[in-house]
PDB file of N, CA and C in Angstrom:
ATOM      1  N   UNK A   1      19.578   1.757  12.121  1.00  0.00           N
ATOM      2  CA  UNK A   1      19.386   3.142  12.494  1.00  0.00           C
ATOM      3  C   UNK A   1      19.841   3.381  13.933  1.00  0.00           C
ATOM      4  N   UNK A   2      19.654   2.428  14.697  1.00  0.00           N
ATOM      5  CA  UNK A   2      20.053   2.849  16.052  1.00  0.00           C
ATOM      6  C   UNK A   2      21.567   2.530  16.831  1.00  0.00           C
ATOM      7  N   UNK A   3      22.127   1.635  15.483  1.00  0.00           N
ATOM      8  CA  UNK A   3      23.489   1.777  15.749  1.00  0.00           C
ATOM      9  C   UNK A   3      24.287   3.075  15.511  1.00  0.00           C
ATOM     10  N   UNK A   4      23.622   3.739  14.018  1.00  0.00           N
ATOM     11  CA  UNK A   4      24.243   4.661  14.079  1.00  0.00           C
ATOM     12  C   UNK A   4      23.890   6.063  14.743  1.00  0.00           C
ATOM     13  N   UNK A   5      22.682   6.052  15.192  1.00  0.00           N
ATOM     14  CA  UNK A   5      22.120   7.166  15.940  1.00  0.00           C
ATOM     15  C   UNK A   5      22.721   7.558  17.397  1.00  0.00           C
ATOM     16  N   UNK A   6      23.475   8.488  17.826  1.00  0.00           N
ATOM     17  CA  UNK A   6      24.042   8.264  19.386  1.00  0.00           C
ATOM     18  C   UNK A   6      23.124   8.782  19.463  1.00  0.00           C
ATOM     19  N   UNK A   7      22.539  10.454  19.402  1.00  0.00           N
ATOM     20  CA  UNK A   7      21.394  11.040  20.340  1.00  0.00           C
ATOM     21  C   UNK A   7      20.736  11.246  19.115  1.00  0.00           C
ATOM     22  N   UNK A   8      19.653  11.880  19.464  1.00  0.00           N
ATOM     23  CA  UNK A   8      18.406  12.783  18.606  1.00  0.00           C
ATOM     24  C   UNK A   8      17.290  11.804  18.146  1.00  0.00           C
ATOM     25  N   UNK A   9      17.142  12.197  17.305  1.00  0.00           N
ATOM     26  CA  UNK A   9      15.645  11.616  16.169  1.00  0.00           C
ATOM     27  C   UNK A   9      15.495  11.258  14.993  1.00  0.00           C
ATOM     28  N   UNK A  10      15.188   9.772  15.244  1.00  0.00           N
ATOM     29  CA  UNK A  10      14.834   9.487  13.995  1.00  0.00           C
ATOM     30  C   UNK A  10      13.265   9.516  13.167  1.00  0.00           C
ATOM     31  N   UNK A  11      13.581   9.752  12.130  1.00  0.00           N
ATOM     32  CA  UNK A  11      12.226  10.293  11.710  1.00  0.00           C
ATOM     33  C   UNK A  11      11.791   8.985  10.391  1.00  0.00           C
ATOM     34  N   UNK A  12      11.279   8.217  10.625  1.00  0.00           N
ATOM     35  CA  UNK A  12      10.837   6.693   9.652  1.00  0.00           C
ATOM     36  C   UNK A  12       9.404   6.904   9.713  1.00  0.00           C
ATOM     37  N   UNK A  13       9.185   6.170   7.236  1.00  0.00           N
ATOM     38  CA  UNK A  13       7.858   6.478   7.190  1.00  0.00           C
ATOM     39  C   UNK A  13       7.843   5.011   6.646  1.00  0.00           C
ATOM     40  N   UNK A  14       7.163   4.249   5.900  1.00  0.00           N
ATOM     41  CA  UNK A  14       7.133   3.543   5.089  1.00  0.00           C
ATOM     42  C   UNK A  14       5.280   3.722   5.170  1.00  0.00           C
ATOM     43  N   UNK A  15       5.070   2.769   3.718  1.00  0.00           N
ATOM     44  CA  UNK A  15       3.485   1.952   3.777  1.00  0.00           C
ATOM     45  C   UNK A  15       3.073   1.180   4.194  1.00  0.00           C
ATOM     46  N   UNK A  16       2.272   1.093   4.872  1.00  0.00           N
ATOM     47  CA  UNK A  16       1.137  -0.471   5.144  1.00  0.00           C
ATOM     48  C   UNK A  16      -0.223  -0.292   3.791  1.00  0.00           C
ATOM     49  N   UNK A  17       0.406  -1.017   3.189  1.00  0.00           N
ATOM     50  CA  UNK A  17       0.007  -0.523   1.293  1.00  0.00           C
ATOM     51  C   UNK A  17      -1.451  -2.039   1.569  1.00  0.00           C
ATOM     52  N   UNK A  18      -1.937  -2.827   2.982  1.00  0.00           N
ATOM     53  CA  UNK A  18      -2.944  -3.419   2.988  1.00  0.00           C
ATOM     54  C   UNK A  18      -3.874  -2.195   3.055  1.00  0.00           C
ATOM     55  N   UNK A  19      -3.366  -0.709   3.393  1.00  0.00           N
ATOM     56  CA  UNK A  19      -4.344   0.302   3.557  1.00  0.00           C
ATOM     57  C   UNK A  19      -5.107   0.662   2.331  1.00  0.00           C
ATOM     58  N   UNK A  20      -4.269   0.922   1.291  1.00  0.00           N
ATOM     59  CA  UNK A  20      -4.988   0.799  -0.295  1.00  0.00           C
ATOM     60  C   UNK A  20      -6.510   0.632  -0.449  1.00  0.00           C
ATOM     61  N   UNK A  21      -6.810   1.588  -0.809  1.00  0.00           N
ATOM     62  CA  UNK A  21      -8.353   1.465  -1.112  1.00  0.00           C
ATOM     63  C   UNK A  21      -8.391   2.417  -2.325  1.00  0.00           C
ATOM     64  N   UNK A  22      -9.399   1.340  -3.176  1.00  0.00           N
ATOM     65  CA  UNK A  22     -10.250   2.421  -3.861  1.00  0.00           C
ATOM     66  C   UNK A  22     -11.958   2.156  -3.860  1.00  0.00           C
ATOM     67  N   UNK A  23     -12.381   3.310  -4.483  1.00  0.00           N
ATOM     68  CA  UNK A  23     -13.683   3.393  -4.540  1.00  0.00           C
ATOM     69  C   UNK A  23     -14.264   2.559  -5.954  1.00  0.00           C
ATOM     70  N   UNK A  24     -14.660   1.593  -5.394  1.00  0.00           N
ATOM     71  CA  UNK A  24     -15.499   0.995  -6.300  1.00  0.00           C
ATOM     72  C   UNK A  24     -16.808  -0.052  -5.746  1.00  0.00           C
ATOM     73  N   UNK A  25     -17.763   0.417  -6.446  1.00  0.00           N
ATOM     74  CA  UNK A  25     -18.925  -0.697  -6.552  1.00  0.00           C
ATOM     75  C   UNK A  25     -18.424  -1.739  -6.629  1.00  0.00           C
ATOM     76  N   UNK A  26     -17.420  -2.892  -6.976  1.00  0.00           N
ATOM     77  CA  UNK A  26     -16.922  -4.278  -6.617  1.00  0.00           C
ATOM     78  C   UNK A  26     -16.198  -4.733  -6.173  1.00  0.00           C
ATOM     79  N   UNK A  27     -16.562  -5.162  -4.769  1.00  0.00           N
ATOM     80  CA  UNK A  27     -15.959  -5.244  -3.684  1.00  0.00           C
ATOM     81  C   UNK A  27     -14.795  -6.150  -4.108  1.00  0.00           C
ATOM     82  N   UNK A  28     -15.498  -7.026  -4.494  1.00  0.00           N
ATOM     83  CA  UNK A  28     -14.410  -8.606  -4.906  1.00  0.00           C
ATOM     84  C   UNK A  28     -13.759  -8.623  -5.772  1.00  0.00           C
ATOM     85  N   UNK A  29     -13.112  -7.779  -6.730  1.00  0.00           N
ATOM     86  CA  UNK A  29     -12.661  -7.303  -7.513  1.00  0.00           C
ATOM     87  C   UNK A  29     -11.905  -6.019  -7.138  1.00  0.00           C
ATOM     88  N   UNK A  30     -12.408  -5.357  -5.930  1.00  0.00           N
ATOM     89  CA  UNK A  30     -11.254  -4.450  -5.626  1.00  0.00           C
ATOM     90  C   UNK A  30     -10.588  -4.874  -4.258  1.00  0.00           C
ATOM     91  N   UNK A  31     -10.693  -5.794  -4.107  1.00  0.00           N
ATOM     92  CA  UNK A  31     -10.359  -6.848  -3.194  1.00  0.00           C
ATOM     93  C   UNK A  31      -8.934  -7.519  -3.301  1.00  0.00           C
ATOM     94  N   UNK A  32      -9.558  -8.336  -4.633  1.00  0.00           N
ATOM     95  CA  UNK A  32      -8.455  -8.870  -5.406  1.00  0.00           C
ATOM     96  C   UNK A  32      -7.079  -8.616  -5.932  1.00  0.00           C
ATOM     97  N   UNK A  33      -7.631  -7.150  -6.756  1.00  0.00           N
ATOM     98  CA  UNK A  33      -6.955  -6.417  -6.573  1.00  0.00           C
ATOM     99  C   UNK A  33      -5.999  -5.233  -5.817  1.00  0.00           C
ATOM    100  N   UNK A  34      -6.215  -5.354  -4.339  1.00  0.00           N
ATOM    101  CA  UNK A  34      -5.931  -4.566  -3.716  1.00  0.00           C
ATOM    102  C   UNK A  34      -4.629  -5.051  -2.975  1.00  0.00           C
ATOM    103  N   UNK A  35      -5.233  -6.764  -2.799  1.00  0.00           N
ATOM    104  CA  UNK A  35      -4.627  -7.733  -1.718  1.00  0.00           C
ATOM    105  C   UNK A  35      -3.459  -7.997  -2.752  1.00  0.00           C
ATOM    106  N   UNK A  36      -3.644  -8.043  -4.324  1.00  0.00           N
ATOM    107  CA  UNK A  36      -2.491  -8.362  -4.781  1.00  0.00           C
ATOM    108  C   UNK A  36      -1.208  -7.291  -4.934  1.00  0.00           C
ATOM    109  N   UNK A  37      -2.155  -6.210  -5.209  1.00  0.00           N
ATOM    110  CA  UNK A  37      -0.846  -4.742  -4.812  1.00  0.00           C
ATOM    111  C   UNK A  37       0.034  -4.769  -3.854  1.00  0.00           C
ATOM    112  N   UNK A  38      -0.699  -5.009  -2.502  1.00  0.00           N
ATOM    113  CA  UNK A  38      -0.122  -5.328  -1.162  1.00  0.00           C
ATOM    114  C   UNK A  38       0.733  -6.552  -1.015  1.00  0.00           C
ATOM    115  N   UNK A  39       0.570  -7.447  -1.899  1.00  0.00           N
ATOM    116  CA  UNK A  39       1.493  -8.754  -1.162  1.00  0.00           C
ATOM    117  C   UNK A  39       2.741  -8.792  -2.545  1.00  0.00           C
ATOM    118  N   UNK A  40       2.477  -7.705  -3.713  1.00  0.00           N
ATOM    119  CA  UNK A  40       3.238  -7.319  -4.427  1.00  0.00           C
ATOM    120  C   UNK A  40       4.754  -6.835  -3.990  1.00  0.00           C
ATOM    121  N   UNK A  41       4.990  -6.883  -2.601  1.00  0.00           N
ATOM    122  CA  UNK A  41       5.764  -5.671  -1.776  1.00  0.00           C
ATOM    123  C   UNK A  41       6.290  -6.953  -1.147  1.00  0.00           C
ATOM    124  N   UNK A  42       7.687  -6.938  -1.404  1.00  0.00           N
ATOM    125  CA  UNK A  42       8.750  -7.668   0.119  1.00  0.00           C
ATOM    126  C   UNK A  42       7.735  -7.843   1.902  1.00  0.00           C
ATOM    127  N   UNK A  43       7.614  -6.664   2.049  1.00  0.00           N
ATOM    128  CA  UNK A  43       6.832  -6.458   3.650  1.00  0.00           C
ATOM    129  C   UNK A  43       5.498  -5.413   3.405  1.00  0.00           C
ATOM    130  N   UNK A  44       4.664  -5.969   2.730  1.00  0.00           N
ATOM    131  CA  UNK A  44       3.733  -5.073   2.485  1.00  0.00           C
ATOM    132  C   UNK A  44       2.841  -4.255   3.305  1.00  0.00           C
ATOM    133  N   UNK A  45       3.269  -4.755   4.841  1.00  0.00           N
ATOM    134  CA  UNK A  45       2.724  -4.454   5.797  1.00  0.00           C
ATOM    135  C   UNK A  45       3.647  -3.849   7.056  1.00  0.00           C
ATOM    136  N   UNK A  46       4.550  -3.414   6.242  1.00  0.00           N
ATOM    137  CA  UNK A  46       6.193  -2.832   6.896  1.00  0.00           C
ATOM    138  C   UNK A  46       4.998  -1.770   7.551  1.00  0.00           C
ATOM    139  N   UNK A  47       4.394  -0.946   7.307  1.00  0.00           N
ATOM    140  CA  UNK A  47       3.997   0.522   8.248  1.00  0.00           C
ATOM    141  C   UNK A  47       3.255  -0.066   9.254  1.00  0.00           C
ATOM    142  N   UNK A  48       2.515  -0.924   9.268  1.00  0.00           N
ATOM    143  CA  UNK A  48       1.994  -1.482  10.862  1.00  0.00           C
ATOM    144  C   UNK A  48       3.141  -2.092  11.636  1.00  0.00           C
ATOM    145  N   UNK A  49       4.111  -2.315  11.246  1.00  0.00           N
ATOM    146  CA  UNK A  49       5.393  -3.648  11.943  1.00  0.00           C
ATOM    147  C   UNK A  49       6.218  -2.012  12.550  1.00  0.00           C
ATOM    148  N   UNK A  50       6.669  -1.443  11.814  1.00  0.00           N
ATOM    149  CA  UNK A  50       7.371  -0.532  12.288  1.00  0.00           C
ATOM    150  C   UNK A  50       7.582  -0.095  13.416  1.00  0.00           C
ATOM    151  N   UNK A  51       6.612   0.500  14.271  1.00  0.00           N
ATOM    152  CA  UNK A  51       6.264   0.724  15.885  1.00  0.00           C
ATOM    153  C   UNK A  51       7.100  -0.373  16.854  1.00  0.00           C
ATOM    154  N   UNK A  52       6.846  -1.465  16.202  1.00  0.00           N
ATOM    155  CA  UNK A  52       7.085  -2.864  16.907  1.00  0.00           C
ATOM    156  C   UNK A  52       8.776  -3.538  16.882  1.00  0.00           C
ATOM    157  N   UNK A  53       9.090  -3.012  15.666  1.00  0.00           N
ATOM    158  CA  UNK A  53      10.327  -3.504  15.555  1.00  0.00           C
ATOM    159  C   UNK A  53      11.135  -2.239  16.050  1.00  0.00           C
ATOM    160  N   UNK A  54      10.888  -1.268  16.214  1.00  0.00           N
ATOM    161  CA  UNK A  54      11.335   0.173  16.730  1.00  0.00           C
ATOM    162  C   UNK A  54      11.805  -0.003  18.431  1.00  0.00           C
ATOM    163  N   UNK A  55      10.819  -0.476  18.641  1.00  0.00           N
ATOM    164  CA  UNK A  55      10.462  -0.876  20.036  1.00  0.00           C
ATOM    165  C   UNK A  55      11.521  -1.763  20.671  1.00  0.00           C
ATOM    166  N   UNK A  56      11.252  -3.219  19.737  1.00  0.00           N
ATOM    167  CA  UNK A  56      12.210  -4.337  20.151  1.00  0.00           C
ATOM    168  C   UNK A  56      13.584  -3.868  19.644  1.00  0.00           C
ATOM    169  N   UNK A  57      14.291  -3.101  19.412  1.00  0.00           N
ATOM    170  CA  UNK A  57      15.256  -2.758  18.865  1.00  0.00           C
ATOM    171  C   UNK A  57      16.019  -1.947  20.000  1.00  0.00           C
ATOM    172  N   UNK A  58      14.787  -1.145  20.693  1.00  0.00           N
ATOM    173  CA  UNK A  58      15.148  -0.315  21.487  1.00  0.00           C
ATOM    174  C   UNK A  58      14.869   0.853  21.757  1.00  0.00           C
ATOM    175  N   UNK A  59      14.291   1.277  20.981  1.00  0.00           N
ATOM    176  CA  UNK A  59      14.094   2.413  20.879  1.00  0.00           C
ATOM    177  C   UNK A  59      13.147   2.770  21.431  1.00  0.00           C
ATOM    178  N   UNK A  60      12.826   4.745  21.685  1.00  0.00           N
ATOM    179  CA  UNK A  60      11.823   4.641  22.190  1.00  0.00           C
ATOM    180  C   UNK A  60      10.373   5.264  20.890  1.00  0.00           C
ATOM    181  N   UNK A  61       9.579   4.850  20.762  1.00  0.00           N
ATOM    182  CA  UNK A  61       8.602   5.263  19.625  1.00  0.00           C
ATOM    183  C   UNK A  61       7.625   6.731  20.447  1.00  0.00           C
ATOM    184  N   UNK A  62       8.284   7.756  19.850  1.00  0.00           N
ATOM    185  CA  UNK A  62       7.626   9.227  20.351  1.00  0.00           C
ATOM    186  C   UNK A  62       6.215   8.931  20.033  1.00  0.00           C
ATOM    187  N   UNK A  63       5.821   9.107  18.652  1.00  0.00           N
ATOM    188  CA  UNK A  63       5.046   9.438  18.327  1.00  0.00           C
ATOM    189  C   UNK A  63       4.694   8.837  16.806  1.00  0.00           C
ATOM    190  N   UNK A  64       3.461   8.465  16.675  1.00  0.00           N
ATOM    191  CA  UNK A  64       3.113   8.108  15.299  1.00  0.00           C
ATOM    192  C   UNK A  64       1.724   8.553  14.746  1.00  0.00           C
ATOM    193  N   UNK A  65       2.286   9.087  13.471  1.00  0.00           N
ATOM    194  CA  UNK A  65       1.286   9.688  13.146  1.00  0.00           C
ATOM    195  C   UNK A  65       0.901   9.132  11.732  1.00  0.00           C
ATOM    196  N   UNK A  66      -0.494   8.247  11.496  1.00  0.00           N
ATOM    197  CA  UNK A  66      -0.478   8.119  10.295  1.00  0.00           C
ATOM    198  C   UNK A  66      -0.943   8.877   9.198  1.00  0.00           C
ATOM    199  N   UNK A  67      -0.783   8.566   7.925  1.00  0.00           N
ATOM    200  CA  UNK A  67      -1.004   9.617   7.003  1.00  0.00           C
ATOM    201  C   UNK A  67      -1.937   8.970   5.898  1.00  0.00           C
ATOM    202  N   UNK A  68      -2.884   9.621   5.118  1.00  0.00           N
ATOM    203  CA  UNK A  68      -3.613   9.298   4.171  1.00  0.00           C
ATOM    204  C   UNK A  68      -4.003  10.075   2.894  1.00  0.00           C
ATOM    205  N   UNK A  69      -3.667   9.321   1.251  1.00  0.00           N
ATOM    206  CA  UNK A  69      -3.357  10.365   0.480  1.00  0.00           C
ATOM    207  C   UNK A  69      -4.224   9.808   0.146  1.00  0.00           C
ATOM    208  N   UNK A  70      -5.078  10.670  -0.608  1.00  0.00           N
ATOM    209  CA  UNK A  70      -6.108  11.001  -1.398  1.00  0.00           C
ATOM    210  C   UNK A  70      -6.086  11.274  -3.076  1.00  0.00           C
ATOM    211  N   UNK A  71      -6.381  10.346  -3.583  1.00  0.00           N
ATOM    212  CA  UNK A  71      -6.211  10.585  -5.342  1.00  0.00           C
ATOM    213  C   UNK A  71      -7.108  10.137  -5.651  1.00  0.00           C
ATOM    214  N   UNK A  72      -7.836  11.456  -6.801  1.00  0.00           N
ATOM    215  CA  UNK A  72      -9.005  11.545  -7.177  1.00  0.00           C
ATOM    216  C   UNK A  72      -9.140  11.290  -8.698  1.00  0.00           C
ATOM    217  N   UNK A  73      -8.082  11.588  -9.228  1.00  0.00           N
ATOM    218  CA  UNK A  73      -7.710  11.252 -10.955  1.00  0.00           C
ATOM    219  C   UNK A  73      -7.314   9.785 -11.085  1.00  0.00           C
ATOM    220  N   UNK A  74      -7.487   9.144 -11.776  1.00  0.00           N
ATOM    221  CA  UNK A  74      -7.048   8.031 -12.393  1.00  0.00           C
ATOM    222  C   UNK A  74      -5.810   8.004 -12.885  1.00  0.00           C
ATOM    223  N   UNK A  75      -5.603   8.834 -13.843  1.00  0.00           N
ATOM    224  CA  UNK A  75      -4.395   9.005 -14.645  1.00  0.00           C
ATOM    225  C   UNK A  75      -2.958   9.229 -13.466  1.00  0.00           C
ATOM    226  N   UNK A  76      -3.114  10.139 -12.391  1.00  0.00           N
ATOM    227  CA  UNK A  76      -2.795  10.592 -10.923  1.00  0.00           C
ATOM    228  C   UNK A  76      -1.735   9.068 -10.063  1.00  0.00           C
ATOM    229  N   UNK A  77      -3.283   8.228 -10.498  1.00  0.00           N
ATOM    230  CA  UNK A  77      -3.271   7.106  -9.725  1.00  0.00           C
ATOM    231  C   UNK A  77      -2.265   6.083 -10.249  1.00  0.00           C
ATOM    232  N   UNK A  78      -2.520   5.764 -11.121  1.00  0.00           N
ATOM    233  CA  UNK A  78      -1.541   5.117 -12.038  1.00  0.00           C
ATOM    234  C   UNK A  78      -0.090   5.772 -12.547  1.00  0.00           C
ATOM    235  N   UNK A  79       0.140   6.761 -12.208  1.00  0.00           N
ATOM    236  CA  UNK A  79       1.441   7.410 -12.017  1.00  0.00           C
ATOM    237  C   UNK A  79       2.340   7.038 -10.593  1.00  0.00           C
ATOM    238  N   UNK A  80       1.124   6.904  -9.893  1.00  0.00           N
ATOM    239  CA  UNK A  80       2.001   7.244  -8.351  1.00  0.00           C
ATOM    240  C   UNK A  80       1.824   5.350  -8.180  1.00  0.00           C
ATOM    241  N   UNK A  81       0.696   4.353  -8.410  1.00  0.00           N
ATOM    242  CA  UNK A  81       0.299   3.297  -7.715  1.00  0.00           C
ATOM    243  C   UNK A  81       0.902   2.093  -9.433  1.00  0.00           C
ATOM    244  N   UNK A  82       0.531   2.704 -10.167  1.00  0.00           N
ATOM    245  CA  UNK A  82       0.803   2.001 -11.842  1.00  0.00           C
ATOM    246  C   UNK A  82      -0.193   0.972 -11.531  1.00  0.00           C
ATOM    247  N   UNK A  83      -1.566   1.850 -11.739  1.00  0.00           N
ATOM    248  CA  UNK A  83      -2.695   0.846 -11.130  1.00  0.00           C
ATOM    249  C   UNK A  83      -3.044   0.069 -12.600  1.00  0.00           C
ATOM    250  N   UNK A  84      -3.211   0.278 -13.876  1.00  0.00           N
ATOM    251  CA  UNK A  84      -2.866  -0.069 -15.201  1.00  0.00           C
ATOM    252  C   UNK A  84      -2.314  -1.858 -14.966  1.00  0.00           C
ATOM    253  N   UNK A  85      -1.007  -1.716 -14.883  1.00  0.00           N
ATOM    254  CA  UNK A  85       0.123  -2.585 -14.689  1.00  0.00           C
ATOM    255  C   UNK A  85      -0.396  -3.493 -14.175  1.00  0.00           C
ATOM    256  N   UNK A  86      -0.925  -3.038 -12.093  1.00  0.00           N
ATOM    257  CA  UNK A  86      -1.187  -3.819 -11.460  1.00  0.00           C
ATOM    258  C   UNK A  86      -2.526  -4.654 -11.686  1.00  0.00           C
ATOM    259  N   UNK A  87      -3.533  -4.076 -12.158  1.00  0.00           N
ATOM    260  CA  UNK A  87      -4.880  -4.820 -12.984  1.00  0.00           C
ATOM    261  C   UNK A  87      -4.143  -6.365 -14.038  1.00  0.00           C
ATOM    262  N   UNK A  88      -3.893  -5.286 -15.032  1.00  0.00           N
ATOM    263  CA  UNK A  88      -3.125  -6.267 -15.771  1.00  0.00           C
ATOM    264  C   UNK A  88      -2.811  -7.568 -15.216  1.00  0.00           C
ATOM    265  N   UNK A  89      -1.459  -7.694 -14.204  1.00  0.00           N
ATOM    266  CA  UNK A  89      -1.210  -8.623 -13.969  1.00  0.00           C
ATOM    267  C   UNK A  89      -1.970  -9.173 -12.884  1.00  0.00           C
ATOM    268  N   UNK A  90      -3.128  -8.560 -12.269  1.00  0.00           N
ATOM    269  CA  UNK A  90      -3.616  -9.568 -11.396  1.00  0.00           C
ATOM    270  C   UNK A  90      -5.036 -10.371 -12.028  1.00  0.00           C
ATOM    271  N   UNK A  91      -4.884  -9.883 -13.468  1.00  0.00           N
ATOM    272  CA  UNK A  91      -6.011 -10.400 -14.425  1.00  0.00           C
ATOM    273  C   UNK A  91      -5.510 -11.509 -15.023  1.00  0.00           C
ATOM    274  N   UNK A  92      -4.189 -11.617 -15.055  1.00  0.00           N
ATOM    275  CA  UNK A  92      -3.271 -13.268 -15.310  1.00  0.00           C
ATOM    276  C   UNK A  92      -3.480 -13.669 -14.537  1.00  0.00           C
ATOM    277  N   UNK A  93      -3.809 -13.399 -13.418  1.00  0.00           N
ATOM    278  CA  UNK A  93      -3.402 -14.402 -12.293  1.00  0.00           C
ATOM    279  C   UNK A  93      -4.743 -15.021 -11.311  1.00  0.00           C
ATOM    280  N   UNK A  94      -5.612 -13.821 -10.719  1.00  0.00           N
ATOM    281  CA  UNK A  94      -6.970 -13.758 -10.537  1.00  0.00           C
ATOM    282  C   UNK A  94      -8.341 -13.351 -10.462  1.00  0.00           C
ATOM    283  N   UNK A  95      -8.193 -12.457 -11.609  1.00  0.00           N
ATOM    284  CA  UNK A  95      -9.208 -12.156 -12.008  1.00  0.00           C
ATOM    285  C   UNK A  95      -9.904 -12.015 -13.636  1.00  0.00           C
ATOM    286  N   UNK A  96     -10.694 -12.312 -14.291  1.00  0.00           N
ATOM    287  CA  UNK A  96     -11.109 -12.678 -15.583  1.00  0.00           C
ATOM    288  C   UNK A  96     -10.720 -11.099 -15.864  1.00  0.00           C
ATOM    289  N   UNK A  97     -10.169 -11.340 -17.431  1.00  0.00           N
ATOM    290  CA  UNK A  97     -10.125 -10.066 -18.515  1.00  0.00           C
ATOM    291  C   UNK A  97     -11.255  -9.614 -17.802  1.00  0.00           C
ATOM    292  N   UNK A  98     -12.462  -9.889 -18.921  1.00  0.00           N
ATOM    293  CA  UNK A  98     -14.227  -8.758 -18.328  1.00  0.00           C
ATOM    294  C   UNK A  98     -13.824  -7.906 -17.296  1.00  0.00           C
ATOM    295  N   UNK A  99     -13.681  -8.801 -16.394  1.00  0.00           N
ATOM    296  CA  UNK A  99     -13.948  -8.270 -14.988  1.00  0.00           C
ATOM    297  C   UNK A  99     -12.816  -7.031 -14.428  1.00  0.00           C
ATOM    298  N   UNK A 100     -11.557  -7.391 -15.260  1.00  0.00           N
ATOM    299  CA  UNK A 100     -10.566  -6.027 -14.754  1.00  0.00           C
ATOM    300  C   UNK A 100     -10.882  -5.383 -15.682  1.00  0.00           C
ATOM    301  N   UNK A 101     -11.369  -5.362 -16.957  1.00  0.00           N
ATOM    302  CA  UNK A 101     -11.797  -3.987 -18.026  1.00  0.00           C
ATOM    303  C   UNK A 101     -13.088  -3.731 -17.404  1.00  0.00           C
ATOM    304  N   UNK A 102     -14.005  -4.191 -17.115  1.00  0.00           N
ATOM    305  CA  UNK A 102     -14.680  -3.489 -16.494  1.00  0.00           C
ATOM    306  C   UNK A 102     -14.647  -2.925 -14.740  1.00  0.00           C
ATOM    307  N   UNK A 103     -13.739  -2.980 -14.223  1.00  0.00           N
ATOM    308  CA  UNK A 103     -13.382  -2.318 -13.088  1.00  0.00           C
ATOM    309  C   UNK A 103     -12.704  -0.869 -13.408  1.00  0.00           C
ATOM    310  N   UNK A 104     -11.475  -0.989 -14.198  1.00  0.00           N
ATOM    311  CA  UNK A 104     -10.761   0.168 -14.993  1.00  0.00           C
ATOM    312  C   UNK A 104     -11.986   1.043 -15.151  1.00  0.00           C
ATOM    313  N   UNK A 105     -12.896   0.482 -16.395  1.00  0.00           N
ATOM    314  CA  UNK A 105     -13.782   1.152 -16.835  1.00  0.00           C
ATOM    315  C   UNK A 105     -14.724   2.274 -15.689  1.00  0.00           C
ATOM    316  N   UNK A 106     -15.132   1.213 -14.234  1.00  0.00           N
ATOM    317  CA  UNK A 106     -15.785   2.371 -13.634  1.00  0.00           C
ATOM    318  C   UNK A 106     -14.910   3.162 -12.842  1.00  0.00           C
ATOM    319  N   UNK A 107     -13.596   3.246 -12.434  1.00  0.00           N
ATOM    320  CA  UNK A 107     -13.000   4.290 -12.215  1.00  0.00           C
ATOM    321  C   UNK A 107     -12.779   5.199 -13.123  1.00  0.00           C
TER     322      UNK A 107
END
């Protein structure tokens, strides 16, 4: 970006998708699942690094503003996150069937 930028502004968003939360009564289980969404990602933690590599690059960092979306539907959620999918496979990997049907279940 800053090769090709001579003047003005650049405007960069990405996720720090370790932000991911949902609301649930099990911690360790939305834990599990949360940490595996996040490390699901090349740089899953690209929106905290950003500032930093902006910086060392050269640039100067105006301003940052973070942002937080809010989804209250399930169905919502799994459109935008494919929270479905991501259960699924982190129920191969670490967490018992039971335990991701019943997480699904209380969202």
């Amino acid at each position: 970006m800053k090769r090709v930028l001579r003047q003005g502004v650049i405007v960069a968003f990405d996720n720090d998708w370790e932000t991911f939360t949902v609301n649930s009564a099990n911690r360790k289980i939305t834990r599990a699942i949360a940490n595996y969404w996040c490390d699901s990602f090349a740089s899953g933690w690209i929106g905290r690094y950003m500032p930093q590599l902006f910086k060392e690059s050269g640039l100067r960092v105006a301003q940052i503003m973070p942002r937080t979306l809010v989804i209250q539907e399930l169905e919502l959620a799994n459109k935008v996150f494919d929270v479905f999918q991501t259960v699924e496979t982190t129920q191969a990997e670490l967490v018992s069937k039971q335990d991701a049907e019943a997480w699904i279940e209380e969202l």
